[in-house]
N, C-alpha and C. Protein backbone atom coordinates (compact mmCIF):
# COMPACT_ATOMS: atom_id res chain seq x y z
N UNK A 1 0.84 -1.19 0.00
CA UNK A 1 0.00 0.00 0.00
C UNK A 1 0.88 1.24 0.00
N UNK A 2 0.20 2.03 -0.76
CA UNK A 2 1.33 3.23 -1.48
C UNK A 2 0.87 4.59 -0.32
N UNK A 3 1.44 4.86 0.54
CA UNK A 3 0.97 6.10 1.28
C UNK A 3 1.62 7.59 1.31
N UNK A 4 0.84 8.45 0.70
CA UNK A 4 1.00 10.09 0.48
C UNK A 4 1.44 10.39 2.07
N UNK A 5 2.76 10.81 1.67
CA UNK A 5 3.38 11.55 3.14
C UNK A 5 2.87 13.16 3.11
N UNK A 6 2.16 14.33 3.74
CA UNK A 6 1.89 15.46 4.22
C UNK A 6 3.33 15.50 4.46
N UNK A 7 4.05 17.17 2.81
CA UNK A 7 5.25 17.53 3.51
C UNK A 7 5.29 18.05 4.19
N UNK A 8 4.26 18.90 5.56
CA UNK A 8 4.16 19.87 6.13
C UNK A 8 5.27 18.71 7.64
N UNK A 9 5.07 17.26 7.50
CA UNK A 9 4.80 16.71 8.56
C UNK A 9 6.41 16.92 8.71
N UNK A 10 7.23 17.22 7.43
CA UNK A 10 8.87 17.34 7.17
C UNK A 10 9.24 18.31 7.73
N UNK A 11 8.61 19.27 7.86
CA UNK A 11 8.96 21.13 8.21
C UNK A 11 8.98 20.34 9.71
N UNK A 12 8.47 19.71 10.23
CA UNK A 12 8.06 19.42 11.82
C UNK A 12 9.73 18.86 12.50
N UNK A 13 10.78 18.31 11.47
CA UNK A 13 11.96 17.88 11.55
C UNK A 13 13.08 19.29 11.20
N UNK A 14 13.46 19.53 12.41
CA UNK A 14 14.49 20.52 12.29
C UNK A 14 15.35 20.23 11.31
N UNK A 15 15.30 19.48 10.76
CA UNK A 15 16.60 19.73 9.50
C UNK A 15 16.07 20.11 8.57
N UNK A 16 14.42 19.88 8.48
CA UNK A 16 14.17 20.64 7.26
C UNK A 16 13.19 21.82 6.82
N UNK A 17 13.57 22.54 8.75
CA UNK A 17 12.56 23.83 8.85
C UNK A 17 12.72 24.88 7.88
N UNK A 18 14.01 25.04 7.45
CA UNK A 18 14.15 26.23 6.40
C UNK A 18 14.08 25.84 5.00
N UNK A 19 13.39 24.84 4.43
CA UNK A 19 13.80 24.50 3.47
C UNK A 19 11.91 24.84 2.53
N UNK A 20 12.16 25.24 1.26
CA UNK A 20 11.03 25.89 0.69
C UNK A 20 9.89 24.60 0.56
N UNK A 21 8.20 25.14 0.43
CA UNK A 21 7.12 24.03 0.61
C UNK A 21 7.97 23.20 -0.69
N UNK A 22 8.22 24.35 -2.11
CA UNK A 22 8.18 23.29 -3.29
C UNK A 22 9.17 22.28 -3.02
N UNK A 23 10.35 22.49 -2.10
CA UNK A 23 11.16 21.38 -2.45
C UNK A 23 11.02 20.19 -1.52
N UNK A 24 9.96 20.35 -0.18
CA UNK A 24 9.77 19.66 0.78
C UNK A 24 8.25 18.77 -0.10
N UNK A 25 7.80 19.38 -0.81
CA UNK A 25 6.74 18.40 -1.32
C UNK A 25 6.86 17.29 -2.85
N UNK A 26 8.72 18.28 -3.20
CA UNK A 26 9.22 17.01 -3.85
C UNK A 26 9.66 15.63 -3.17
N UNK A 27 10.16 16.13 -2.04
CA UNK A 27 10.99 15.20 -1.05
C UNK A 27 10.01 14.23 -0.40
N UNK A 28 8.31 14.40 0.41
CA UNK A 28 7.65 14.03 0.47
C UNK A 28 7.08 13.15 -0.50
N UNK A 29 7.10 13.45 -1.57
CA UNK A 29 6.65 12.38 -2.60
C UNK A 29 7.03 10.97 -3.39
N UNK A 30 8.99 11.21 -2.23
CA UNK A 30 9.96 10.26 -2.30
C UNK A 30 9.58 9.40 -1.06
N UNK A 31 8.88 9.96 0.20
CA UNK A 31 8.93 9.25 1.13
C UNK A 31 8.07 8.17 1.05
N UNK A 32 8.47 7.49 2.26
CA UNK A 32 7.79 6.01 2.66
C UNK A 32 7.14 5.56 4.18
N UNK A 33 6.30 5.14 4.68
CA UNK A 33 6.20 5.38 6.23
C UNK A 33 6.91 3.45 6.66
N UNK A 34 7.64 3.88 7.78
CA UNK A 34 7.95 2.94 8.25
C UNK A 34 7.46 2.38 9.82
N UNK A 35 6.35 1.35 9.72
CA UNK A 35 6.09 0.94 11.00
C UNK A 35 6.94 0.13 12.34
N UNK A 36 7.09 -0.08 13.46
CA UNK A 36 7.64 -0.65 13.91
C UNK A 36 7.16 -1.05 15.33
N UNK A 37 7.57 -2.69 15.52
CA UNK A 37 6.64 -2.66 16.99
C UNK A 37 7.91 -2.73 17.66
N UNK A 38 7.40 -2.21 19.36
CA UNK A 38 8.33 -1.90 20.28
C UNK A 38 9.15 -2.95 20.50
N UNK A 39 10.62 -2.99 20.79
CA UNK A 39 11.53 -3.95 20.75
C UNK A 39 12.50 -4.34 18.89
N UNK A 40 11.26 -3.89 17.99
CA UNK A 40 11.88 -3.71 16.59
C UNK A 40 13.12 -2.82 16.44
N UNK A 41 14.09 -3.39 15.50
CA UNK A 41 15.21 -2.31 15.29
C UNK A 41 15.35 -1.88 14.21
N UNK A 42 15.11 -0.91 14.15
CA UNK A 42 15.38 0.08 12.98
C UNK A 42 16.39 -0.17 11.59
N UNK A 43 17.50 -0.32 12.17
CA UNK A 43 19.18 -0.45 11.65
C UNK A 43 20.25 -1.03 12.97
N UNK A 44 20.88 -1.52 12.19
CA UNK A 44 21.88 -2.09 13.15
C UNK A 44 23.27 -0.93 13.43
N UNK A 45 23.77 -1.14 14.02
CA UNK A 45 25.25 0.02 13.72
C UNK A 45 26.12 -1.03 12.99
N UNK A 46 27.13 -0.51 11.90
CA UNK A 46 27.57 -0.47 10.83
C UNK A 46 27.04 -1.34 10.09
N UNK A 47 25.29 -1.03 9.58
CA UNK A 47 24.95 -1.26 8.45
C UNK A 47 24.57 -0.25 7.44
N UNK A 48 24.94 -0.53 6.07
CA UNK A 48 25.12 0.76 5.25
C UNK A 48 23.68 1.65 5.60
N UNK A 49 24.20 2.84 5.28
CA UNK A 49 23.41 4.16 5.74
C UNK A 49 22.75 4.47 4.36
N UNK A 50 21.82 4.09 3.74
CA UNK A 50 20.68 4.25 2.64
C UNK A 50 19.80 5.00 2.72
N UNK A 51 19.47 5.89 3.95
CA UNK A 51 17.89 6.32 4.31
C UNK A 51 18.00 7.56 5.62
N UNK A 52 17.54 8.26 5.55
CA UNK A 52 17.34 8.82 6.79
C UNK A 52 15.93 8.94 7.42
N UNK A 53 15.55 9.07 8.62
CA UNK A 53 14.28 8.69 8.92
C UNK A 53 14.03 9.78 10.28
N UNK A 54 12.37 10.02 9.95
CA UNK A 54 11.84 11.32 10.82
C UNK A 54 10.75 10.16 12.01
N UNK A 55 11.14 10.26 13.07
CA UNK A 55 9.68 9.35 13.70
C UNK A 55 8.95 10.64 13.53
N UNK A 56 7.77 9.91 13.64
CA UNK A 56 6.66 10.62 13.74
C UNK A 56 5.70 10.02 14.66
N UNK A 57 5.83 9.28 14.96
CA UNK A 57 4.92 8.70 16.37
C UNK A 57 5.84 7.80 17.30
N UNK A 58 6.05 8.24 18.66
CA UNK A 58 6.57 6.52 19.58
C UNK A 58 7.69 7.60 19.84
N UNK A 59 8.46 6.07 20.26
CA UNK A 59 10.31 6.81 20.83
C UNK A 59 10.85 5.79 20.70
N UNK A 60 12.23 6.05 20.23
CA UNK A 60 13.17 5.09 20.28
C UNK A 60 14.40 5.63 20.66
N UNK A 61 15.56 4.48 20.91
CA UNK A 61 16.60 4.36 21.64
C UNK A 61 17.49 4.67 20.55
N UNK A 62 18.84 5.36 20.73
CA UNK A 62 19.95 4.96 19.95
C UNK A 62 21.13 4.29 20.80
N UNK A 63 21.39 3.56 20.72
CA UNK A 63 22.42 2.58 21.18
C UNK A 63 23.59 2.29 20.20
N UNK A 64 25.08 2.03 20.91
CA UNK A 64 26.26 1.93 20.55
C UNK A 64 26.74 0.93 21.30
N UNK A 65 27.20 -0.36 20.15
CA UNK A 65 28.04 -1.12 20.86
C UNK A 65 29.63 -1.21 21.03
N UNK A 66 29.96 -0.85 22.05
CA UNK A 66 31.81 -1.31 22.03
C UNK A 66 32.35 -1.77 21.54
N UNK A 67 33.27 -2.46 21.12
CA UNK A 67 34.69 -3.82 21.29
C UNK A 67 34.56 -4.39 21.99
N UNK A 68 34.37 -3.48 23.73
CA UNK A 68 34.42 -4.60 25.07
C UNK A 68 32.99 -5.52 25.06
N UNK A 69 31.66 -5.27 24.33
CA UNK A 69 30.75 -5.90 24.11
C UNK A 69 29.86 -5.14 25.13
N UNK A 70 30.14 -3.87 25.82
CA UNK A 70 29.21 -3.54 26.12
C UNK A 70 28.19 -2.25 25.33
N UNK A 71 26.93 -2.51 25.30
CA UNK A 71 26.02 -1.94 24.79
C UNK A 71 25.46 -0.76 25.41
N UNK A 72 25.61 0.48 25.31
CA UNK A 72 24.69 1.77 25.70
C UNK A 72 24.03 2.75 25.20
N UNK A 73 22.67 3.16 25.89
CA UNK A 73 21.74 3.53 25.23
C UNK A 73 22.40 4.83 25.43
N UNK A 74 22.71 5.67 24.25
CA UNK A 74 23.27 7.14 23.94
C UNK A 74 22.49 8.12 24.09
N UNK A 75 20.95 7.87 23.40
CA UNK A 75 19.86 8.87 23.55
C UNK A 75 18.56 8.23 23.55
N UNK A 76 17.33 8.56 24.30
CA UNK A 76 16.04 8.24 23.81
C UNK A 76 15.47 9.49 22.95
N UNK A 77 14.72 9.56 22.28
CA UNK A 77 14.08 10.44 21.26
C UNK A 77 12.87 10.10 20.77
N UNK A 78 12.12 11.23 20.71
CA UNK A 78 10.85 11.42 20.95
C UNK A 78 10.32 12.35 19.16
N UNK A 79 9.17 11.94 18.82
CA UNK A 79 8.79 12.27 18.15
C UNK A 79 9.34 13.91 17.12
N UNK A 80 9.27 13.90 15.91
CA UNK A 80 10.17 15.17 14.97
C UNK A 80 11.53 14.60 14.80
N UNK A 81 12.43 13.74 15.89
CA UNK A 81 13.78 13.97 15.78
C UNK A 81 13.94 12.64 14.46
N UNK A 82 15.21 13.73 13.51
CA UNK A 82 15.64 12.60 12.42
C UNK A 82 16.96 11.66 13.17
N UNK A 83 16.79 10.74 12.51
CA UNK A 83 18.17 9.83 12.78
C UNK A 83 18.65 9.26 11.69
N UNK A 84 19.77 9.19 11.64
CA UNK A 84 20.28 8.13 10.21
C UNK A 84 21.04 9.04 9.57
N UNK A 85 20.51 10.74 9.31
CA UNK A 85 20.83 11.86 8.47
C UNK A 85 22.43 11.72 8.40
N UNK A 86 23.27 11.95 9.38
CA UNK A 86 24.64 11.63 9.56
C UNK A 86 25.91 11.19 8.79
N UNK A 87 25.46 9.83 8.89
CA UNK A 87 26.00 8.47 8.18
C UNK A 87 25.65 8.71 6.99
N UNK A 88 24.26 8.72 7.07
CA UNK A 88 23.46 8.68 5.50
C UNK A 88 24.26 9.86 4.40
N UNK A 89 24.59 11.09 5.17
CA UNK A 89 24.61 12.19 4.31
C UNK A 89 26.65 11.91 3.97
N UNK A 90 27.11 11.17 4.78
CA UNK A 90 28.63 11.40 4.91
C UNK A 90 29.08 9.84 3.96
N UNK A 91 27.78 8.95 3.57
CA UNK A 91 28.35 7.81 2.98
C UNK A 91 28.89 6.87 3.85
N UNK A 92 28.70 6.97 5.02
CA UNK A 92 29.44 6.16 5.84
C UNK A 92 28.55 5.13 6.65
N UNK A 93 29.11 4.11 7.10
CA UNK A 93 28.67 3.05 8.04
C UNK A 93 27.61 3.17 9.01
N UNK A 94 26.22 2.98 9.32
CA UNK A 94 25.64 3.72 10.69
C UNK A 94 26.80 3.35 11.78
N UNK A 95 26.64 4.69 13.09
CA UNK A 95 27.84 4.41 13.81
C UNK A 95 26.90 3.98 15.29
N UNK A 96 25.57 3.78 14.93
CA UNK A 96 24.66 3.40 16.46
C UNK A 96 23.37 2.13 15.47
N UNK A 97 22.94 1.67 16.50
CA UNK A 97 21.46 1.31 16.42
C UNK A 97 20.24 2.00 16.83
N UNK A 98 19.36 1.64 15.92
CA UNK A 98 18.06 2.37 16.61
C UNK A 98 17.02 1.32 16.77
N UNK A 99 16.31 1.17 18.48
CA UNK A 99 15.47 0.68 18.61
C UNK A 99 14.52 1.00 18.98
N UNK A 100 13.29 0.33 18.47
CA UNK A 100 11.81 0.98 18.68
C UNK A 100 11.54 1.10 20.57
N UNK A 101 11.78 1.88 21.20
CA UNK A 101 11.26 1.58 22.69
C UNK A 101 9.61 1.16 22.74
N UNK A 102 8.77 2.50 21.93
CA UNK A 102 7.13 2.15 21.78
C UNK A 102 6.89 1.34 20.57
N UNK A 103 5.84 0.87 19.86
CA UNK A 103 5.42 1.25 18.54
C UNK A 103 5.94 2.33 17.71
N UNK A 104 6.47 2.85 17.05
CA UNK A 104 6.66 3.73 16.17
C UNK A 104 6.33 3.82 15.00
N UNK A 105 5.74 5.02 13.97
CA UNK A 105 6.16 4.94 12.79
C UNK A 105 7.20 6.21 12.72
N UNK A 106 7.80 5.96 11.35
CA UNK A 106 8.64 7.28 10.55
C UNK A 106 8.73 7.14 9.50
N UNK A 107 9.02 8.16 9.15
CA UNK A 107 9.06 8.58 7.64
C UNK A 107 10.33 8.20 7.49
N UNK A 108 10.44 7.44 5.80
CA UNK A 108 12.11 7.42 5.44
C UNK A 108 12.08 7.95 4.18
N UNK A 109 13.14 8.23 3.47
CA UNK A 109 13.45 8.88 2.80
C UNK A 109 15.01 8.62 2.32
N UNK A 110 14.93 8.28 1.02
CA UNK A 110 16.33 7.43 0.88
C UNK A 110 17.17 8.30 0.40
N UNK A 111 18.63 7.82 0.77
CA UNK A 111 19.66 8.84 0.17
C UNK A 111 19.63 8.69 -1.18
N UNK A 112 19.95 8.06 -2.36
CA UNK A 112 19.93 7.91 -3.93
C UNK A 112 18.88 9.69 -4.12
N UNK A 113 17.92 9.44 -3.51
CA UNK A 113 16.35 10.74 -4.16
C UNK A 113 17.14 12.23 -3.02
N UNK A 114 17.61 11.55 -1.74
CA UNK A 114 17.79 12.86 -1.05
C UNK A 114 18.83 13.87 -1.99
N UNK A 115 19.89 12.87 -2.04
CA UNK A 115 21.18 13.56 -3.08
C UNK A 115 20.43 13.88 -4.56
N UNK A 116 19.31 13.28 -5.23
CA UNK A 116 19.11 14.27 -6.11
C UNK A 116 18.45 15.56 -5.90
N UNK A 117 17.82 15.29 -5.01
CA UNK A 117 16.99 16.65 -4.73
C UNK A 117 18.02 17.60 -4.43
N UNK A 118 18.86 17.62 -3.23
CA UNK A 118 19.89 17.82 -3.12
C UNK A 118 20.39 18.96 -4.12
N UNK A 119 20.94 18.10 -5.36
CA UNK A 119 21.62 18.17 -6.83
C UNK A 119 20.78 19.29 -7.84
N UNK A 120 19.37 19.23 -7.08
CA UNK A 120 18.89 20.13 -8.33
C UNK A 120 18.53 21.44 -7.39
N UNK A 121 18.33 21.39 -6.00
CA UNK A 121 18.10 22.42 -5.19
C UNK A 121 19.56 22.64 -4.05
N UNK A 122 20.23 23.30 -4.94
CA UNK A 122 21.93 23.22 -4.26
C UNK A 122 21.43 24.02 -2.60
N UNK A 123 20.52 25.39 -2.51
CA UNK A 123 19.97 25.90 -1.48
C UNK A 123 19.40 24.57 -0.57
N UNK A 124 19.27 23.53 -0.62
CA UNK A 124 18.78 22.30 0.23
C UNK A 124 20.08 22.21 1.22
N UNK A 125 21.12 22.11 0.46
CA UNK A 125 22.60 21.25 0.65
C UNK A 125 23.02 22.75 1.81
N UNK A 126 22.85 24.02 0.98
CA UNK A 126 23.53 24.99 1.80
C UNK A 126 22.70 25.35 3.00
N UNK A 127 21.64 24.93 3.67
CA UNK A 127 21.29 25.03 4.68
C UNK A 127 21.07 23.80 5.41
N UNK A 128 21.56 22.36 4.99
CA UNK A 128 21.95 21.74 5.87
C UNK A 128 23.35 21.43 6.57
N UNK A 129 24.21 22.63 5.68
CA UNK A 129 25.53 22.79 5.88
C UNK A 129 25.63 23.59 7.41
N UNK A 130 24.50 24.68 7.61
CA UNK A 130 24.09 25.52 8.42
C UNK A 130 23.92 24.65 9.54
């Protein structure tokens, strides 16, 4: 089932408060909603970074595992906050996990469409440089 993301729900994610309706309702039309039940994990840490993702309902954990094998929860986060953006935007490895603490959904949004949008709205790139 194919679901219309509301870009307004994007403006609600600080990374993409300054960014114009037209180019947030191109970006919206790339997105996807991702469900998850509590205890579900998102991404693992260092699995490739493809996507960045806005919850929009629930909370989840970001967690980092050691060398020594111990595991700690870095942040809980609560609805608006993106995760993934990071890795995703730098090409690199995720450097945490994310797990569902509630139910969650979020919005994802894959890097391949972010970097074109990106590419054709260079003003995207220079205010997430900001």
């Amino acid at each position: 089932m194919i679901v219309d993301i509301d870009y307004k729900k994007l403006r609600d994610a600080s990374l993409f408060k300054g960014i114009s309706d037209d180019v947030l309702i191109e970006l919206a039309r790339h997105c996807h909603l991702v469900e998850l039940n509590a205890g579900d994990t998102l991404f693992h840490q260092d699995d490739v970074a493809d996507a960045l993702y806005i919850l929009e309902a629930g909370q989840i954990h970001i967690t980092r595992k050691y060398p020594t094998g111990e595991e700690v929860v870095l942040a809980t986060e609560n609805p608006f906050y993106v995760v993934g953006e990071v890795s995703m935007l730098a090409g690199r490895p995720r450097s945490g996990s994310v797990v569902a603490v509630s139910d969650c959904t979020l919005i994802g949004l894959d890097r391949a469409t972010f970097m074109d949008v990106c590419g054709r709205h260079p003003e995207v790139s220079l205010y997430m440089l900001k």
